[in-house]
C-alpha atoms as a PDB file:
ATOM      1  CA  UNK A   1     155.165  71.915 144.196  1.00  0.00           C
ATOM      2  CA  UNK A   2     153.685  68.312 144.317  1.00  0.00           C
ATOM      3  CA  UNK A   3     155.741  68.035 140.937  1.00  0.00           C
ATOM      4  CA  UNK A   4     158.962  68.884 142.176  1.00  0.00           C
ATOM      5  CA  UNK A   5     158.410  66.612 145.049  1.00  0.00           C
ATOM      6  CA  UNK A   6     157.661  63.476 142.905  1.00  0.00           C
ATOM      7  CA  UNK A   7     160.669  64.447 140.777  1.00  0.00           C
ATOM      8  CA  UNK A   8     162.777  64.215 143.420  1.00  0.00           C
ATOM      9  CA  UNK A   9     161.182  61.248 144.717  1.00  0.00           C
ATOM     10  CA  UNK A  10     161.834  59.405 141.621  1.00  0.00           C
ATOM     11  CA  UNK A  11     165.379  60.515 141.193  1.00  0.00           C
ATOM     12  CA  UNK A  12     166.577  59.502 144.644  1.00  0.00           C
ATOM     13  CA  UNK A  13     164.904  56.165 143.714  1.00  0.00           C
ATOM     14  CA  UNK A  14     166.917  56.227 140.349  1.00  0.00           C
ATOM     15  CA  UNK A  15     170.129  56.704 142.513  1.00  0.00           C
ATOM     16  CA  UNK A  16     169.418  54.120 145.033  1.00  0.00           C
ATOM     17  CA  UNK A  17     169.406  51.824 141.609  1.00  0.00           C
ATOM     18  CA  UNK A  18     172.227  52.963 140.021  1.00  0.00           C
ATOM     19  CA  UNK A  19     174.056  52.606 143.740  1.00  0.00           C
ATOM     20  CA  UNK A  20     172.745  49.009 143.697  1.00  0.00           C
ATOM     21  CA  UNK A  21     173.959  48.274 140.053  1.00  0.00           C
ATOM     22  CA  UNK A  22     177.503  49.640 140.172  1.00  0.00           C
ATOM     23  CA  UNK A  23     177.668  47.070 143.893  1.00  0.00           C
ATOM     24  CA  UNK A  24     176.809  44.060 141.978  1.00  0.00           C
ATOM     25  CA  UNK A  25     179.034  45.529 139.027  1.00  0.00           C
ATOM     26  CA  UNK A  26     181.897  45.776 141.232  1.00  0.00           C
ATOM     27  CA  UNK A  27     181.414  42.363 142.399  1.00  0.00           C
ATOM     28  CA  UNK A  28     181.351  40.360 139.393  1.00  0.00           C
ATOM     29  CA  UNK A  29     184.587  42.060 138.535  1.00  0.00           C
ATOM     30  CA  UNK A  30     185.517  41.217 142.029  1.00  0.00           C
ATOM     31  CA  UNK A  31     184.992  37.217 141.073  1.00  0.00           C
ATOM     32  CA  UNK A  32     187.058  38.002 137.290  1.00  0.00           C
ATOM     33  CA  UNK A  33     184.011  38.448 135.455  1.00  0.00           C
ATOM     34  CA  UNK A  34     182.602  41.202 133.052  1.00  0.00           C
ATOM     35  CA  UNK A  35     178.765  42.060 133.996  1.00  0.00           C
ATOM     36  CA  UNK A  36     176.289  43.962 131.736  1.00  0.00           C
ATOM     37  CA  UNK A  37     173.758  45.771 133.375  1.00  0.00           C
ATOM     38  CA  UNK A  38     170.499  46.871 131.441  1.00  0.00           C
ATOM     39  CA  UNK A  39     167.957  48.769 132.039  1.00  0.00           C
ATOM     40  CA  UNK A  40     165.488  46.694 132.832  1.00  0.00           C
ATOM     41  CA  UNK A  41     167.648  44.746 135.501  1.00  0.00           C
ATOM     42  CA  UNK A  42     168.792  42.114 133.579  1.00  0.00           C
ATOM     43  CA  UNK A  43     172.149  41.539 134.406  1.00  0.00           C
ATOM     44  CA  UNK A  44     174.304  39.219 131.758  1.00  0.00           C
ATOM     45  CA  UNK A  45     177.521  37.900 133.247  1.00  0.00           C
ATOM     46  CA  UNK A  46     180.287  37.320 130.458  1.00  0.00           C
ATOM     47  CA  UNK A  47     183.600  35.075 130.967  1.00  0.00           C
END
């Protein structure tokens, strides 16, 4: 049960992430700009 909990725990903080990423994704292409996001948040902007 504890499991499942922590699982969940971690996925909902994997979607907050991803929610976070595809923002700063869509604003880059906002400003006319290509973004690469990796996994480690690193976040290369390319003209």
């Amino acid at each position: 049960m504890m499991y499942n909990k922590k699982r969940e725990y971690i996925q909902d903080r994997r979607d907050d992430e991803l929610d976070g990423i595809g923002n700063l994704m869509q604003l880059y292409k906002f400003n006319g700009r290509d973004v690469m996001a990796l996994d480690n948040n690193v976040y290369f902007c390319t003209r």
